[in-house]
N, C-alpha and C. Protein backbone atom coordinates (compact mmCIF):
# COMPACT_ATOMS: atom_id res chain seq x y z
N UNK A 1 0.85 -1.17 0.00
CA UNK A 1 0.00 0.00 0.00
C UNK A 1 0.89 1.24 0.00
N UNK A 2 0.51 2.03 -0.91
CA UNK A 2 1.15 3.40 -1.08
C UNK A 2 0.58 4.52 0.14
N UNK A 3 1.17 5.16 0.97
CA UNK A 3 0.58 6.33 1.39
C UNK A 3 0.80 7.93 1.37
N UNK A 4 0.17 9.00 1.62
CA UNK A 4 0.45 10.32 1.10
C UNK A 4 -0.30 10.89 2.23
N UNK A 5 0.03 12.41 2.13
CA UNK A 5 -1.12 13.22 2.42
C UNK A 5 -1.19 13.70 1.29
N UNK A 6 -2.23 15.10 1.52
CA UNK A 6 -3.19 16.00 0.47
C UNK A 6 -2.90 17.34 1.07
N UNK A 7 -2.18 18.20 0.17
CA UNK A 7 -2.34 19.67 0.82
C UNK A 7 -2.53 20.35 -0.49
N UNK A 8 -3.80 21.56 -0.15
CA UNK A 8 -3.78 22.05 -1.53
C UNK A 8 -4.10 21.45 -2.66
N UNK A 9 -4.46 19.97 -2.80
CA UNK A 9 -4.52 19.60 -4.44
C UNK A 9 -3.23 18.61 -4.26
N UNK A 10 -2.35 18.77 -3.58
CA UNK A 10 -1.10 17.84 -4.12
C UNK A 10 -0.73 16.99 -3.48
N UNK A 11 -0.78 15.98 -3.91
CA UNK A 11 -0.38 14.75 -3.04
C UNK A 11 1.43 14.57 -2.74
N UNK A 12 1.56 14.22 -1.53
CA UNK A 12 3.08 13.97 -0.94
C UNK A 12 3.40 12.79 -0.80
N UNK A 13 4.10 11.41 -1.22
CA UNK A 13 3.94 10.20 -0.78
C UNK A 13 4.54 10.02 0.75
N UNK A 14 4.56 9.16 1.35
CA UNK A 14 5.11 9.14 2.38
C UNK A 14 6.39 8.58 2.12
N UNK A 15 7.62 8.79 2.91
CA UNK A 15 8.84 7.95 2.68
C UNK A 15 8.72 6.91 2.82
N UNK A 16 9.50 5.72 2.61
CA UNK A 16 9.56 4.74 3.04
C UNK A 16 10.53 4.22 4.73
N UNK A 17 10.81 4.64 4.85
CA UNK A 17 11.17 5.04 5.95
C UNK A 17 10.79 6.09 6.74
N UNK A 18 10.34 5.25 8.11
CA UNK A 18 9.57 6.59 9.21
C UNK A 18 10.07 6.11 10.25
N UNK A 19 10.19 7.15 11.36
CA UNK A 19 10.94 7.27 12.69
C UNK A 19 9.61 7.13 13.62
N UNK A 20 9.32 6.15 14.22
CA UNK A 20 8.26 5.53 15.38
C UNK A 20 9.12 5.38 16.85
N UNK A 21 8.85 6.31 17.52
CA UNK A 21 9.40 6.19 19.12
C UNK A 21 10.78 6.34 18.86
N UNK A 22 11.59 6.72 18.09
CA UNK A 22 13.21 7.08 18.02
C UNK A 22 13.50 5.81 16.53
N UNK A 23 12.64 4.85 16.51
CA UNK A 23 13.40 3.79 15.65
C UNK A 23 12.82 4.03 14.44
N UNK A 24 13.81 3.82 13.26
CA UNK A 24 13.88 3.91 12.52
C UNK A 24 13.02 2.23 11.58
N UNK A 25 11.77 2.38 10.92
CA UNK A 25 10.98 1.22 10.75
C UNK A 25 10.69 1.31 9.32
N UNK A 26 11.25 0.27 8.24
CA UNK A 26 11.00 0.50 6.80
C UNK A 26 9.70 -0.19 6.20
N UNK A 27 9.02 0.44 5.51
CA UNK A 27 7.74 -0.01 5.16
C UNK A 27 6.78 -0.52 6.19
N UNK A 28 6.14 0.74 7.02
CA UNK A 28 5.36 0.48 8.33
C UNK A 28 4.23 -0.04 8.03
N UNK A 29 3.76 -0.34 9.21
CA UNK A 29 2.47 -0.63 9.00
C UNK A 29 1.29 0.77 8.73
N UNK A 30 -0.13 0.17 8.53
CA UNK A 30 -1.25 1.19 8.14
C UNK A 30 -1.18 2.13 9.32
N UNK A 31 -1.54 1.44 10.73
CA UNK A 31 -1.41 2.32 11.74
C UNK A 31 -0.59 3.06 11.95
N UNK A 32 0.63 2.89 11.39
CA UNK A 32 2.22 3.49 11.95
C UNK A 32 1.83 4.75 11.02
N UNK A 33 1.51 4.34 9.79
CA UNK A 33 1.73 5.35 9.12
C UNK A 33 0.66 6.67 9.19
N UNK A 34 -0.41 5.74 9.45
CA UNK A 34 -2.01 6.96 9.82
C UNK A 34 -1.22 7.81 11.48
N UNK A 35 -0.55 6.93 11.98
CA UNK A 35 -0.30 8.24 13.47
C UNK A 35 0.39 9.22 13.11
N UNK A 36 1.06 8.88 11.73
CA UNK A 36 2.24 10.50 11.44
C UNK A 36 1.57 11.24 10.15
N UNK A 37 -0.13 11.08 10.07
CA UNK A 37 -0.88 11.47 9.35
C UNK A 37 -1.13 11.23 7.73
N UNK A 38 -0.39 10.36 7.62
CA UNK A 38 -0.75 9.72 6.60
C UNK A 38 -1.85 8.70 6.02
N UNK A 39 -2.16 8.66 4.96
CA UNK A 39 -3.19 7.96 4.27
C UNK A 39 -3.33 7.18 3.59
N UNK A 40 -3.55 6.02 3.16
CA UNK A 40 -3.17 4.97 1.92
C UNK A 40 -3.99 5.81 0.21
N UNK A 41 -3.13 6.17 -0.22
CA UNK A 41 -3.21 6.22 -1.42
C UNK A 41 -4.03 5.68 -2.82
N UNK A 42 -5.48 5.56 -3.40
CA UNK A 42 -6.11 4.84 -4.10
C UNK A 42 -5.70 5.53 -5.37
N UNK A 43 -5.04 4.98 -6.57
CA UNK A 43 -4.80 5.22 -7.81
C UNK A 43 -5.61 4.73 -8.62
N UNK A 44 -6.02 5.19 -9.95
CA UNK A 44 -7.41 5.13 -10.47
C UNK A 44 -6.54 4.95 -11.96
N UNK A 45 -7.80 4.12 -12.66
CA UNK A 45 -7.07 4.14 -13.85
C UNK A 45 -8.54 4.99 -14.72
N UNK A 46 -7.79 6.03 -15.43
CA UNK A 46 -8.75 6.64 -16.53
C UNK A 46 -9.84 6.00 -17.31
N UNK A 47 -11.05 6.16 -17.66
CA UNK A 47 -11.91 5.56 -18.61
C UNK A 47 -11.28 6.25 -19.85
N UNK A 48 -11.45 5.58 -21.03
CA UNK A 48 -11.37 6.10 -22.83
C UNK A 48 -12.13 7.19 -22.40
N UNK A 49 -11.47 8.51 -23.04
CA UNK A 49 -11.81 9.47 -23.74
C UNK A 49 -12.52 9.51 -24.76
N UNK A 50 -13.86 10.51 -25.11
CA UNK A 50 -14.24 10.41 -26.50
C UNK A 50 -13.12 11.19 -27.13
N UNK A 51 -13.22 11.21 -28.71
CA UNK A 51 -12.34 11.87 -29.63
C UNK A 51 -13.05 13.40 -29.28
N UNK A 52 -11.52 14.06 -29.49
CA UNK A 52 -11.11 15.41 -29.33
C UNK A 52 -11.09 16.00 -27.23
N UNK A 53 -11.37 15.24 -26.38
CA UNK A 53 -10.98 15.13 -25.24
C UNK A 53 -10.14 14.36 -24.65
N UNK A 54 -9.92 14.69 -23.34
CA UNK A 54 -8.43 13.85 -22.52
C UNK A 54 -9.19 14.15 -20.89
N UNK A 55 -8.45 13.37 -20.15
CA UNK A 55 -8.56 13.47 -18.80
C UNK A 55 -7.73 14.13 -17.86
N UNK A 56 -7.49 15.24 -17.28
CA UNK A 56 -7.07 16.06 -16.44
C UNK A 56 -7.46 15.40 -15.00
N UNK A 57 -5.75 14.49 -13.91
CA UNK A 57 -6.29 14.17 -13.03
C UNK A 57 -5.96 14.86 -11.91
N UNK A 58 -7.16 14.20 -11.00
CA UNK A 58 -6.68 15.42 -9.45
C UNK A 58 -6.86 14.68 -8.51
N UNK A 59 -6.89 14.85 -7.00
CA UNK A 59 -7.05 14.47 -5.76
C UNK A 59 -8.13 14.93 -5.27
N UNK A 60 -8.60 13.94 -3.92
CA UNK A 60 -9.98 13.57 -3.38
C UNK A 60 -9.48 13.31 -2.43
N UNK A 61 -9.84 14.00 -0.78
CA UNK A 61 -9.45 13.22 0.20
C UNK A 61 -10.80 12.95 1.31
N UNK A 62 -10.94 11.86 2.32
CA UNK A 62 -11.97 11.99 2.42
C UNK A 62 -11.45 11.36 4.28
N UNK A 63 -12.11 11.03 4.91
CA UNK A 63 -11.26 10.47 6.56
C UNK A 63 -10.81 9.57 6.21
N UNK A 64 -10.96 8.37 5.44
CA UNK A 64 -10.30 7.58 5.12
C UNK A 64 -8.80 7.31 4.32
N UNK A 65 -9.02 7.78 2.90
CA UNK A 65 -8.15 7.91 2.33
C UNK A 65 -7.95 8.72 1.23
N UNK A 66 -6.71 8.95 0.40
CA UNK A 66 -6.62 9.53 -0.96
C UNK A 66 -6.95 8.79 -1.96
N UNK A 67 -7.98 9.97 -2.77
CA UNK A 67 -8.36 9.03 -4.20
C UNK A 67 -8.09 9.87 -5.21
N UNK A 68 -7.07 9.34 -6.61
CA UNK A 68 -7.36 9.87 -7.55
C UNK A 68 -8.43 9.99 -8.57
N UNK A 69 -9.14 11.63 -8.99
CA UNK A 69 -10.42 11.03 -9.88
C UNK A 69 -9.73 11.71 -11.57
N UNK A 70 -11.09 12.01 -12.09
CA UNK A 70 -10.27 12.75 -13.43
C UNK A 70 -11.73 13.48 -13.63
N UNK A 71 -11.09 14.40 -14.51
CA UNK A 71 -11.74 15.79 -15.14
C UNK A 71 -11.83 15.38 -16.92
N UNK A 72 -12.83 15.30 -17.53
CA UNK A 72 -13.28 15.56 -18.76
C UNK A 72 -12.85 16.85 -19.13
N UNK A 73 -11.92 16.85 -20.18
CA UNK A 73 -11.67 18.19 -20.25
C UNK A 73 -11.33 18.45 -22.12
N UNK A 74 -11.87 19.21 -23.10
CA UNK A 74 -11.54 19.46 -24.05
C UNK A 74 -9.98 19.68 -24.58
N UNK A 75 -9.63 18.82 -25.35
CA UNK A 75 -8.14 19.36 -26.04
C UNK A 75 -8.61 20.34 -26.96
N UNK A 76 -7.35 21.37 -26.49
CA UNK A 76 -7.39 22.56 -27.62
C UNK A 76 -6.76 22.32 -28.86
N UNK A 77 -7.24 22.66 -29.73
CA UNK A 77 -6.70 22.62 -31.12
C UNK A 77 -4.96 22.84 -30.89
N UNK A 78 -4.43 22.52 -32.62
CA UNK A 78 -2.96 22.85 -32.76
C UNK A 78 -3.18 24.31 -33.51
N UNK A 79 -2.55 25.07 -33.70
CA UNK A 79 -2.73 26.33 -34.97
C UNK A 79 -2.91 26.09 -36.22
N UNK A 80 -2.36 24.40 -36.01
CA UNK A 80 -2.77 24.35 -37.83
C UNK A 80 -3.62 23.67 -37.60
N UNK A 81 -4.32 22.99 -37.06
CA UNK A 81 -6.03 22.63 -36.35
C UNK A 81 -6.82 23.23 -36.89
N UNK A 82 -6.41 24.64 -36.24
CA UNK A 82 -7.35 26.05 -36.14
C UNK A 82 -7.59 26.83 -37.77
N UNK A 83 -6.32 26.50 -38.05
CA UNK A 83 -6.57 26.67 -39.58
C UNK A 83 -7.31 26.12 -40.50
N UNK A 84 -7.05 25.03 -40.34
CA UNK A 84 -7.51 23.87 -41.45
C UNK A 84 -9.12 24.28 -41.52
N UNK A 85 -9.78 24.10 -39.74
CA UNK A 85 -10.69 24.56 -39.76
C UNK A 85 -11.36 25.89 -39.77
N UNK A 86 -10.60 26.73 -39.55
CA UNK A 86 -11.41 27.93 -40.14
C UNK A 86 -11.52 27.90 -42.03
N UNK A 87 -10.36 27.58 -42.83
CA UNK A 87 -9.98 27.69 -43.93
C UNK A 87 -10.66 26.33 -45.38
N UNK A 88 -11.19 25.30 -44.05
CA UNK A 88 -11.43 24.15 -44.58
C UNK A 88 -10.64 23.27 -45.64
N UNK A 89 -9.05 23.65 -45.21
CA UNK A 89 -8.38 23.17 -45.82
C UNK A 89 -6.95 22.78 -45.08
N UNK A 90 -6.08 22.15 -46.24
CA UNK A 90 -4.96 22.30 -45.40
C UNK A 90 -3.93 23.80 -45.51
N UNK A 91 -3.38 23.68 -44.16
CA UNK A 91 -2.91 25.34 -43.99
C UNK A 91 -1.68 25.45 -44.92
């Protein structure tokens, strides 16, 4: 399990290494890691895009954990995109 916090929009992973009572403990447990405020991490895989869109992804945090979701979001043309189609041809 991956963990992070959330500040702002941006996720931080946690190290792999964390300091519990002075000792130094590699790849802790869930609890170890929720007492130094961390969260287990849920990574998402994108659905297909229709043509001429893409997915813009972001963070979700909730008491439990971090989730990545995604944003439907229009791709902007290239300039010669923009041409072709204003001109109905090639530029």
């Amino acid at each position: 399990m991956i963990y992070g916090t959330l500040t702002e929009g941006v996720l931080t992973l946690a190290p792999k290494m964390i300091t519990i009572g002075g000792f130094n403990v590699w790849n802790g447990t869930e609890q170890q890691y929720r007492s130094l405020g961390y969260k287990p991490v849920q990574y998402a895989e994108p659905p297909e895009p229709p043509e001429g869109y893409d997915y813009e992804f972001a963070w979700e945090e909730d008491d439990d954990e971090i989730v990545q979701t995604y944003e439907l979001v229009e791709i902007e043309p290239t300039p010669e995109e923009a041409l072709d189609f204003l001109f109905g041809g090639e530029s």
